[in-house]
Protein backbone atom coordinates (compact mmCIF):
# COMPACT_ATOMS: atom_id res chain seq x y z
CA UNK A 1 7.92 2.22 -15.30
CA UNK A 2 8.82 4.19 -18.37
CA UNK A 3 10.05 6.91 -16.44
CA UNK A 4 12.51 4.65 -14.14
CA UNK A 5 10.03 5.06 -11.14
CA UNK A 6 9.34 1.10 -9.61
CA UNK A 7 5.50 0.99 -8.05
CA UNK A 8 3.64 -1.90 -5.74
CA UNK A 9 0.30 -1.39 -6.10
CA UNK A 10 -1.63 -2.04 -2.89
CA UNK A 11 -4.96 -2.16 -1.37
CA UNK A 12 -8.20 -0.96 -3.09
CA UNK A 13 -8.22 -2.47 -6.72
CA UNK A 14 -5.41 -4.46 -6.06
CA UNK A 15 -7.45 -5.95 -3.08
CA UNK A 16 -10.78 -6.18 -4.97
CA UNK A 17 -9.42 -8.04 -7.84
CA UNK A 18 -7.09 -10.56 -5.81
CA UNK A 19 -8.96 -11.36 -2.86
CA UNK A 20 -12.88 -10.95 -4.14
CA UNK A 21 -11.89 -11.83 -7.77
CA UNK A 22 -13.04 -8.20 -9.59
CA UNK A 23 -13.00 -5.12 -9.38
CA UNK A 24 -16.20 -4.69 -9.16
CA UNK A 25 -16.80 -6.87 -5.36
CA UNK A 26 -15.26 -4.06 -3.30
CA UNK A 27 -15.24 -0.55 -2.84
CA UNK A 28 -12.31 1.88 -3.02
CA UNK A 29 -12.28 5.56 -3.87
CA UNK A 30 -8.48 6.16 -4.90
CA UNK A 31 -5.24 3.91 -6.16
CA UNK A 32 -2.41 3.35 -3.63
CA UNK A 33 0.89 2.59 -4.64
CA UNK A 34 4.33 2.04 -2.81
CA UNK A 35 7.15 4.09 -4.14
CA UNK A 36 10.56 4.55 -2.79
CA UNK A 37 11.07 7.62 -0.73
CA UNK A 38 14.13 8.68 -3.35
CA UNK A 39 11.58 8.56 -6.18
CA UNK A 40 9.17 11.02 -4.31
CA UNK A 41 10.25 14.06 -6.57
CA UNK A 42 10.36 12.30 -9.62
CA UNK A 43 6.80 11.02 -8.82
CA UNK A 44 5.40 14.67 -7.69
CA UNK A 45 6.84 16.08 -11.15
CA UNK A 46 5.46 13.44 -13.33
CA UNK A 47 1.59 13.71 -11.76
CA UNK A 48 1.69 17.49 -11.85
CA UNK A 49 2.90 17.03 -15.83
CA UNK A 50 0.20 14.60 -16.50
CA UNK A 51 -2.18 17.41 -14.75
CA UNK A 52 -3.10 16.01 -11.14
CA UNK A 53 -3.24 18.34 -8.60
CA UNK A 54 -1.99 17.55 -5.33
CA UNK A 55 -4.33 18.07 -2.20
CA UNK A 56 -1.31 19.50 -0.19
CA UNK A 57 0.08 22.85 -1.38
CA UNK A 58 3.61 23.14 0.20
CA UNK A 59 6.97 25.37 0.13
CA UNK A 60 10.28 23.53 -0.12
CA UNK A 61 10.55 23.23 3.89
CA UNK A 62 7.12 22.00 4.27
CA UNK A 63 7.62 19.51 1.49
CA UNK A 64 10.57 18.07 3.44
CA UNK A 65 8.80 18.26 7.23
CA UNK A 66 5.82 17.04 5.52
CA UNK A 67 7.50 13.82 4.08
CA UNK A 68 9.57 13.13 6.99
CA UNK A 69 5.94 12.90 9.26
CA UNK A 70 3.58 11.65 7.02
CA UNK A 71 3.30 8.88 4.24
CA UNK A 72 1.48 9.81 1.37
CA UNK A 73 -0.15 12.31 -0.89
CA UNK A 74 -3.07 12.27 -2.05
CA UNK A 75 -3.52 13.18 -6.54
CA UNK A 76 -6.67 14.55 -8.07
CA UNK A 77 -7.34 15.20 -12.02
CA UNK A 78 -11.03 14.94 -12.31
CA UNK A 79 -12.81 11.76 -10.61
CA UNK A 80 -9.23 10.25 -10.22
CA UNK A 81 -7.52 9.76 -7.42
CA UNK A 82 -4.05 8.61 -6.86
CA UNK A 83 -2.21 8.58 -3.54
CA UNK A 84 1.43 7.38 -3.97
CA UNK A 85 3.31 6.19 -0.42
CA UNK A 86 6.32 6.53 0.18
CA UNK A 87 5.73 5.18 3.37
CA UNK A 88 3.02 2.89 5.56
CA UNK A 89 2.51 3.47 8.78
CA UNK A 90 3.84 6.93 8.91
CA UNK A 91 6.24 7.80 12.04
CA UNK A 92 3.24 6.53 14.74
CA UNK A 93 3.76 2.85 13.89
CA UNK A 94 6.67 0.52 14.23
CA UNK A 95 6.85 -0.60 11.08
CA UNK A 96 10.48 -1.04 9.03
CA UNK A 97 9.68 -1.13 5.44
CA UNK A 98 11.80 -3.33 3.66
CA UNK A 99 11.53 -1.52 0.40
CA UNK A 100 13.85 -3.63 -1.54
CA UNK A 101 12.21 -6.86 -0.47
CA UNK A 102 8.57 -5.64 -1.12
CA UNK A 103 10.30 -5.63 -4.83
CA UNK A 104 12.00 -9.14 -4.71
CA UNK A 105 8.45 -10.77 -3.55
CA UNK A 106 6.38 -8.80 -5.85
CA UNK A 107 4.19 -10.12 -8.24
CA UNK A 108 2.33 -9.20 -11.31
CA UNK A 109 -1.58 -8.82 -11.02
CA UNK A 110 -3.65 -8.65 -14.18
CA UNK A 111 -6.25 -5.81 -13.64
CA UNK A 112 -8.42 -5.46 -16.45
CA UNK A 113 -6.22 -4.84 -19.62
CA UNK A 114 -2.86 -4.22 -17.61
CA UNK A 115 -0.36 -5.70 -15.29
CA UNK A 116 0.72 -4.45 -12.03
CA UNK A 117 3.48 -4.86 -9.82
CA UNK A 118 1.29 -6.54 -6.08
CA UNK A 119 3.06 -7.39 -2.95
CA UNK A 120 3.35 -10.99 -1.75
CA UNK A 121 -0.07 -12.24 -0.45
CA UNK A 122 2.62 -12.39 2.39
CA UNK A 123 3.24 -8.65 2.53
CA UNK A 124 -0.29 -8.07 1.73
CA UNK A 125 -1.35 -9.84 5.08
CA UNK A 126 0.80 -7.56 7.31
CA UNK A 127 -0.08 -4.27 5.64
CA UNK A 128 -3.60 -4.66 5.32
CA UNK A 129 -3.64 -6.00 9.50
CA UNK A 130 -1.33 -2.18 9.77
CA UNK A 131 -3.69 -0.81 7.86
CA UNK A 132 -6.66 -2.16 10.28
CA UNK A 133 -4.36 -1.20 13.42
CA UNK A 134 -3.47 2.45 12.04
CA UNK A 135 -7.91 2.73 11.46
CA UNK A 136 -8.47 1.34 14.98
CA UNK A 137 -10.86 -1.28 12.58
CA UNK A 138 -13.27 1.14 12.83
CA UNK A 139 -14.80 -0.27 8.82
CA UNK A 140 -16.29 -3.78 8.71
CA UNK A 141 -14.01 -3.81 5.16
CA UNK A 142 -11.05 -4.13 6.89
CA UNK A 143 -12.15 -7.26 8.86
CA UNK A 144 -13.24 -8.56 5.40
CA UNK A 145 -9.85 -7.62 3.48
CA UNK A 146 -8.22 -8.99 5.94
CA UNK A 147 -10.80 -12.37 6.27
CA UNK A 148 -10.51 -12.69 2.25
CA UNK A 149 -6.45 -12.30 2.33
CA UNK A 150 -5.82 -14.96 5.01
CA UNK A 151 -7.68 -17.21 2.64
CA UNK A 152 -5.33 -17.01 -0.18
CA UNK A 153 -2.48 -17.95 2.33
CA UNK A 154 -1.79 -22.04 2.30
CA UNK A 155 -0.64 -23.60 5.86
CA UNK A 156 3.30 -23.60 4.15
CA UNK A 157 2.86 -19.79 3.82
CA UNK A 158 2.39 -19.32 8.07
CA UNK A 159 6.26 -19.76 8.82
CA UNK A 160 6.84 -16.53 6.18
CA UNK A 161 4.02 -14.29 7.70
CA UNK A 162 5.35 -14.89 11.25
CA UNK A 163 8.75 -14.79 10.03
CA UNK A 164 8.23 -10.98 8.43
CA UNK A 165 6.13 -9.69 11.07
CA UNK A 166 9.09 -10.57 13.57
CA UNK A 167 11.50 -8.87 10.93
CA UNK A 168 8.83 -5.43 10.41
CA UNK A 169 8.43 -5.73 13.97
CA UNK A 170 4.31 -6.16 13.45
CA UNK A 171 3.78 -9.14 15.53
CA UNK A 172 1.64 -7.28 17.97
CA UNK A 173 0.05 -5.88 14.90
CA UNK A 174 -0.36 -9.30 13.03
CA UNK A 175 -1.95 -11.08 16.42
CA UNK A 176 -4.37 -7.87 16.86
CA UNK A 177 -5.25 -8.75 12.63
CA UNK A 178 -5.81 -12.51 13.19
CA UNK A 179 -8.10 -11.94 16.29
């Protein structure tokens, strides 16, 4: 935030400490955070300052094929990883980000000693049933992210999920989630 650089924290600790209630009631091995693609740069340059290498060593043309293919990178300095996305579902997945809205509905999440910029449990639905689609549910914690989210959701929240997945084009997605 102090550099100008907006982040929507999502999945791992953001899931442990929303849907279980700590930190401590799930397991996740990195930090995931949305970032807009024009902020990719600005994000690479400010990890590599702070001294996190990133797992994918690339020339200026593989930078840009790399980014238009994939979603994220993946940020190491010590036992911390960080993997900012500037994408979700990468280019295998009809998914249409709606990068500006993700902002609008975003809320602030308490994790330990500092606030964080969260999706709407809304938002949170759909990605985390991508996120089961894109990993063919092969983890049982996908089922239960995905069990512990809808339980958040109130029966006045429905019309909004169904409404978004129409809008992201995830309603295949969203039924394949709920079943």
């Amino acid at each position: 935030d102090s550099h100008g650089i907006r982040t929507i924290h999502y999945k791992g600790v953001v899931t442990a400490q929303e849907f279980y209630g700590s930190v401590t009631l799930r397991n996740f091995n990195d930090l995931d955070f949305l970032i807009h693609p024009h902020d990719l740069r600005a994000v690479v340059k400010l990890l590599e300052q702070q001294g996190y290498a990133n797992s994918q060593y690339l020339t200026e043309a593989q930078f840009t094929h790399y980014v238009r293919g994939f979603k994220e990178f993946l940020f190491q300095r010590g036992e911390i990883c960080l993997e900012p996305h500037w994408s979700l579902a990468g280019r295998r997945y009809p998914f249409d980000p709606d990068y500006e809205g993700f902002w609008k509905r975003s809320r602030d999440l308490k994790v330990r000693d500092t606030q964080v910029k969260v999706m709407s449990v809304e938002d949170s639905l759909l990605v985390l049933c991508l996120v089961g689609a894109k990993g063919r549910w092969k983890r049982l914690q996908m089922v239960t992210d995905l069990a512990a989210c809808v339980n958040r959701l109130r029966d006045e929240d429905w019309p909004r999920v169904f409404r978004r997945a129409a809008e992201t084009r995830t309603v295949r997605i969203l039924h394949l989630g709920l079943t």
